[in-house]
Protein backbone atom coordinates (compact mmCIF):
# COMPACT_ATOMS: atom_id res chain seq x y z
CA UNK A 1 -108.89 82.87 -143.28
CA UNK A 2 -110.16 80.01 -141.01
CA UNK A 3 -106.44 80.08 -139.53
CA UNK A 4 -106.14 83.68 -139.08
CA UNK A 5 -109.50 83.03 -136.62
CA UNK A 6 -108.34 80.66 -134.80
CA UNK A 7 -105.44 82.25 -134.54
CA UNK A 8 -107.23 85.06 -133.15
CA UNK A 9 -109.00 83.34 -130.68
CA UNK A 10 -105.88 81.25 -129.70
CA UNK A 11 -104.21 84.81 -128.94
CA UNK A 12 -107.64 85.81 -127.16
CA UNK A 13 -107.12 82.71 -124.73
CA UNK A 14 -103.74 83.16 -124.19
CA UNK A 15 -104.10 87.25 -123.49
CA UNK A 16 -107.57 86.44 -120.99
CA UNK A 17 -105.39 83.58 -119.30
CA UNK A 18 -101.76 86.25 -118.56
CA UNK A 19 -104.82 88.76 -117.13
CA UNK A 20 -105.85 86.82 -114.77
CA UNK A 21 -102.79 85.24 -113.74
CA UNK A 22 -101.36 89.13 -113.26
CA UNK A 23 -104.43 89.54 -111.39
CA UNK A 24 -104.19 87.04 -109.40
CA UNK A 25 -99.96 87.93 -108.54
CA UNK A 26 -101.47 91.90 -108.27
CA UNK A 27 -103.61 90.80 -105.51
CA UNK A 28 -101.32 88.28 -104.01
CA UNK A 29 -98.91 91.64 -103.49
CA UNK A 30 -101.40 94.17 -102.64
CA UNK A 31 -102.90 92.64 -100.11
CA UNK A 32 -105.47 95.04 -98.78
CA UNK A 33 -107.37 93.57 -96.39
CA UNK A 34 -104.62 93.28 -94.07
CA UNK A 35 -103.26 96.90 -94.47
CA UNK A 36 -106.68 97.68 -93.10
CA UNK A 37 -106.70 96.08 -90.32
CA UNK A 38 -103.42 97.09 -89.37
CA UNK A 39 -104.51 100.51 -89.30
CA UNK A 40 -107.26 99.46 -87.49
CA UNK A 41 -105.42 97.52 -84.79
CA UNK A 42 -102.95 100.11 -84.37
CA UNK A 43 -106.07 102.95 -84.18
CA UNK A 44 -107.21 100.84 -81.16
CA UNK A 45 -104.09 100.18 -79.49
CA UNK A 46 -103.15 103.59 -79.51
CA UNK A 47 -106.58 104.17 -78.09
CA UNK A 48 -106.76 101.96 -75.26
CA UNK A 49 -102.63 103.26 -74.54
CA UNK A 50 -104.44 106.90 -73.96
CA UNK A 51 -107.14 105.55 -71.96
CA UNK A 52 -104.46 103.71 -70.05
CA UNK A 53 -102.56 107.12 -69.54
CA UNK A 54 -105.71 108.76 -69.13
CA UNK A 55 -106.75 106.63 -65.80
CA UNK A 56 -102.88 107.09 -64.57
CA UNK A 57 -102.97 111.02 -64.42
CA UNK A 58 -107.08 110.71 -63.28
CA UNK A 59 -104.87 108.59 -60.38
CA UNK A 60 -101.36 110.76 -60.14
CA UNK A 61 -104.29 113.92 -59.90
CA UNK A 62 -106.27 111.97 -57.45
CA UNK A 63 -102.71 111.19 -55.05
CA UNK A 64 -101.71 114.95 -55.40
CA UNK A 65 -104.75 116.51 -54.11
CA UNK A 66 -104.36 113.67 -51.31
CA UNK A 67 -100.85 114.80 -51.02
CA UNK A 68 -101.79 118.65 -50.85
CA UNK A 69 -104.21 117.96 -48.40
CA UNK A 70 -101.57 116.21 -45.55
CA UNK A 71 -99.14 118.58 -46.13
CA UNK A 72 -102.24 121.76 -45.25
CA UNK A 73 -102.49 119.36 -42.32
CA UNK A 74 -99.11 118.86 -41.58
CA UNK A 75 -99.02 122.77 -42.52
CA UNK A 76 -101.65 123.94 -39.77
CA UNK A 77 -99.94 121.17 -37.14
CA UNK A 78 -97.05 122.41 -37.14
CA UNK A 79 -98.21 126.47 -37.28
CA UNK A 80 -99.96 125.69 -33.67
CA UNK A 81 -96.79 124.08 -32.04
CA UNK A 82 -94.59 126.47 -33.26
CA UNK A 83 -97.72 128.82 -31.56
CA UNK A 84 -97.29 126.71 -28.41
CA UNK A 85 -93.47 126.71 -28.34
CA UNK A 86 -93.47 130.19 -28.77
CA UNK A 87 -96.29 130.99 -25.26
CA UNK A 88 -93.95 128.63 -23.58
CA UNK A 89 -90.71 130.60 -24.96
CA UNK A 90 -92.05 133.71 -23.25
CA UNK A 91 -93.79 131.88 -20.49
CA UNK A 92 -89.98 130.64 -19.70
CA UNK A 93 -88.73 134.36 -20.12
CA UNK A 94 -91.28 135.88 -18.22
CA UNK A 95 -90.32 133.27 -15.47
CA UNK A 96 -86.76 133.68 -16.08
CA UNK A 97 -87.00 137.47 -15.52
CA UNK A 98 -88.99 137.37 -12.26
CA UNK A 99 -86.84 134.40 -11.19
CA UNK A 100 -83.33 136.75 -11.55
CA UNK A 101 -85.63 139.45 -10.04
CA UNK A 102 -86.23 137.69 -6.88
CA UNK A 103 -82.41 136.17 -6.98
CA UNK A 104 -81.39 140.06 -6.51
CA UNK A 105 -83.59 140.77 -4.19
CA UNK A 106 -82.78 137.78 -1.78
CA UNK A 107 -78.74 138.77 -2.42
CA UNK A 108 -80.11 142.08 -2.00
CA UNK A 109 -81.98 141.46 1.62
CA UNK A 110 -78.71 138.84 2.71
CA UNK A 111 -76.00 141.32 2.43
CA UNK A 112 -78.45 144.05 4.50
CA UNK A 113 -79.03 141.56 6.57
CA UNK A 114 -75.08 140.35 7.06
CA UNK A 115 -73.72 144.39 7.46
């Protein structure tokens, strides 16, 4: 009987001592504490890569409204030469016209004047 006790408690020893040394290999795998902040590090990566891409179209927004603006300038510039080119087009024609007016009347008056 006093061996079957000690036995007993020999087996207890032995079973407490492969628990905790599976314990111990169990948490040498796992390893949660690191798969945590993983997660974590990733979370705030991907946040600051959205700021980032945030502040770039804030930016690319900012250039195209500065963009839009020139060409409205360009835009109106080039609306009030094509206005001036266009008085001086029929400033020129106007000019033109009276011009070959008065050339026929001069050929006009010199062959009256040759007969």
């Amino acid at each position: 009987m006093l061996s079957d006790i000690l036995s007993a408690i020999s087996l207890g020893r032995k079973l407490v001592e492969t628990i905790s040394d599976l314990r111990r290999d169990v948490q040498a795998v796992r390893g949660t504490a690191p798969a945590k902040d993983i997660h974590a590090g990733r979370f705030e990566a991907l946040e600051n890569r959205l700021d980032d891409l945030e502040t770039k179209t804030r930016e690319q927004h900012a250039r195209a409204i500065g963009l839009e603006q020139s060409l409205n300038d360009v835009l109106r510039a080039t609306e009030a030469l094509a206005n001036r080119v266009s008085t001086i087009f029929w400033v020129a024609c106007a000019a033109c016209g009276l011009g070959l007016a008065g050339l026929i009347v001069a050929i006009v008056a010199l062959l009256r004047t040759i007969r």
